[in-house]
C-alpha atoms as a PDB file:
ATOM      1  CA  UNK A   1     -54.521  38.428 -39.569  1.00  0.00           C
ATOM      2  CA  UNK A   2     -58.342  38.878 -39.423  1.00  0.00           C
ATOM      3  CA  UNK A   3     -58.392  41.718 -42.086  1.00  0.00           C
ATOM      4  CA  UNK A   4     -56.555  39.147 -44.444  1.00  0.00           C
ATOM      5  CA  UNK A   5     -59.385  36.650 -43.819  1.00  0.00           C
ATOM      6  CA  UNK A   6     -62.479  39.614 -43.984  1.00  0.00           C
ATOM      7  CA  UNK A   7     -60.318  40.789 -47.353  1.00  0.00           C
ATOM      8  CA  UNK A   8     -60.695  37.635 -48.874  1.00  0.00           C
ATOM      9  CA  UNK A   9     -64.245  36.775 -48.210  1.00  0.00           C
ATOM     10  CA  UNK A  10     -65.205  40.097 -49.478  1.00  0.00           C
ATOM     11  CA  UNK A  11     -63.569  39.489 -52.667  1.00  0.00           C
ATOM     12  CA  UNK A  12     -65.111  35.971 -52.815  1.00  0.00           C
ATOM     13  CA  UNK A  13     -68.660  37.383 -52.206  1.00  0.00           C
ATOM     14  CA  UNK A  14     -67.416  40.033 -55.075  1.00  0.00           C
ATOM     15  CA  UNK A  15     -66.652  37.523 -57.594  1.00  0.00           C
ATOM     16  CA  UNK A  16     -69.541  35.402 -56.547  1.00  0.00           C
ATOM     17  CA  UNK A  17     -71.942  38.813 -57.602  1.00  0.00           C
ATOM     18  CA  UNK A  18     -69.812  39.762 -60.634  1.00  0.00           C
ATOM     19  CA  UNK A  19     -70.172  35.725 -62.431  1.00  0.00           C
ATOM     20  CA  UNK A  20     -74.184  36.133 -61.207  1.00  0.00           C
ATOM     21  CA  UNK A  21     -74.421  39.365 -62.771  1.00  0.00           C
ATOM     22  CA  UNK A  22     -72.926  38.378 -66.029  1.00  0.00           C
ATOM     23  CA  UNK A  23     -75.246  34.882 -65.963  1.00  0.00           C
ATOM     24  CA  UNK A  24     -78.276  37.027 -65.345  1.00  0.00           C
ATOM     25  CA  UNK A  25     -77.113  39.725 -68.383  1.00  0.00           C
ATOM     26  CA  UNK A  26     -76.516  36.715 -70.586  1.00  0.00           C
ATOM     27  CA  UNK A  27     -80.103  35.369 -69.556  1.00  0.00           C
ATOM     28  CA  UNK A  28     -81.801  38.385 -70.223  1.00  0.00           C
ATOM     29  CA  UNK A  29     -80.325  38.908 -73.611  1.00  0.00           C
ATOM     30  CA  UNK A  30     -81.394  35.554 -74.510  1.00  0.00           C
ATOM     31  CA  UNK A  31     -84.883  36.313 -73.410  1.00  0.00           C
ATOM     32  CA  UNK A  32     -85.065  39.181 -74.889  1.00  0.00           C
ATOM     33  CA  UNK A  33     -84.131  38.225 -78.455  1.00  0.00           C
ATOM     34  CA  UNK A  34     -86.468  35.323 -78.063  1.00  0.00           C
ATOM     35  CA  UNK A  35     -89.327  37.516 -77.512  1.00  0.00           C
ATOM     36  CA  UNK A  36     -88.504  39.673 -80.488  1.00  0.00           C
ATOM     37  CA  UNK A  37     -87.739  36.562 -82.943  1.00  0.00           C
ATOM     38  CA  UNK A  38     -91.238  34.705 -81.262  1.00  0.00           C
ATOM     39  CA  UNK A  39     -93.663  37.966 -81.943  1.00  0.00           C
ATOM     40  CA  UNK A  40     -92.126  38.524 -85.254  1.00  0.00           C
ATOM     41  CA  UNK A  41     -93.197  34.570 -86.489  1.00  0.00           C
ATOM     42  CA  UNK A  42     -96.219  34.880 -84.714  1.00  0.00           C
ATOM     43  CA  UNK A  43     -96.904  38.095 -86.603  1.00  0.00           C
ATOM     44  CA  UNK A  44     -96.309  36.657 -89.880  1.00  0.00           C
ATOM     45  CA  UNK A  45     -98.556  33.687 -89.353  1.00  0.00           C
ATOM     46  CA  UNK A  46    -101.464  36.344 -88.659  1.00  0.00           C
ATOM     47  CA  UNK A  47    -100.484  38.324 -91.214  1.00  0.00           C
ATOM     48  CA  UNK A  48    -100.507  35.691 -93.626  1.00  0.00           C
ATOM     49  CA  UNK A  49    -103.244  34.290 -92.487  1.00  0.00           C
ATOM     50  CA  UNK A  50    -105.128  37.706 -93.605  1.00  0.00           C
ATOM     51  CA  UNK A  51    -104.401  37.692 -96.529  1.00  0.00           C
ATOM     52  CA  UNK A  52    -105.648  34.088 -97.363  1.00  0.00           C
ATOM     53  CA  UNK A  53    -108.722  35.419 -95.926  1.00  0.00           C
ATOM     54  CA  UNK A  54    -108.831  38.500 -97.854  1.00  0.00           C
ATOM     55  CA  UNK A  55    -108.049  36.280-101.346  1.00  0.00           C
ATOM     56  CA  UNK A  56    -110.968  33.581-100.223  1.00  0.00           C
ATOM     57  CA  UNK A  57    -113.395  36.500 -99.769  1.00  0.00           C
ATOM     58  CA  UNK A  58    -112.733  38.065-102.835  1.00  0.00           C
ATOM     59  CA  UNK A  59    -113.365  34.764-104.300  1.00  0.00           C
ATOM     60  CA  UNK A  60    -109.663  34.126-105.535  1.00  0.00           C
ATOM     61  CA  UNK A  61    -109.531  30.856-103.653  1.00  0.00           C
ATOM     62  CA  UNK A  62    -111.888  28.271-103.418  1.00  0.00           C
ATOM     63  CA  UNK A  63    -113.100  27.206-100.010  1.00  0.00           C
ATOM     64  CA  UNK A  64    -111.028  23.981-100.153  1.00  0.00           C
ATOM     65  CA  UNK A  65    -107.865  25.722-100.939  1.00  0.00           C
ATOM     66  CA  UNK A  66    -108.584  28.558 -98.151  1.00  0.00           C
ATOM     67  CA  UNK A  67    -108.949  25.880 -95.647  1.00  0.00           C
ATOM     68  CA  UNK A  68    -105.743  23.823 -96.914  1.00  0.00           C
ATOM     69  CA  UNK A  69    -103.990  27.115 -96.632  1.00  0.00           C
ATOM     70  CA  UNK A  70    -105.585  28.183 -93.189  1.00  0.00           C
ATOM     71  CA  UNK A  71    -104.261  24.489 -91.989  1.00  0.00           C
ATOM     72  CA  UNK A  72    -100.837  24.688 -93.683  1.00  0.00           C
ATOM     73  CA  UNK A  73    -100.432  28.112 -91.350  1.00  0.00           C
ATOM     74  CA  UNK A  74    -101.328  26.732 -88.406  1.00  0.00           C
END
């Protein structure tokens, strides 16, 4: 009779650990794919960014239009 009680607690703990495992999977995943989609924008910005700065220095832009641009961006 106390096995069948010690047998069910272990499978309790067991599908306690299994449900936390899956949550924490699930969380990192998520984490994970917001990192990747967060640099990505953030690279973008900067990269855009350079290029208004490369256009204003070679005079394309005027200085009114580079800082429109550089507050658009931001």
């Amino acid at each position: 009779m106390m096995w069948d009680y010690g047998a069910g607690l272990w499978w309790a703990f067991g599908g306690i650990f299994m449900i936390l495992f899956w949550v924490g999977l699930v969380i990192l995943i998520s984490w994970i794919v917001m990192k990747i989609v967060k640099g990505s924008s953030s690279e973008s910005k900067s990269d855009a960014l350079d290029i208004v700065k490369e256009r204003y220095a070679k005079g394309e832009i005027s200085k009114e239009e580079f800082e429109q641009i550089k507050k658009d961006l931001s």
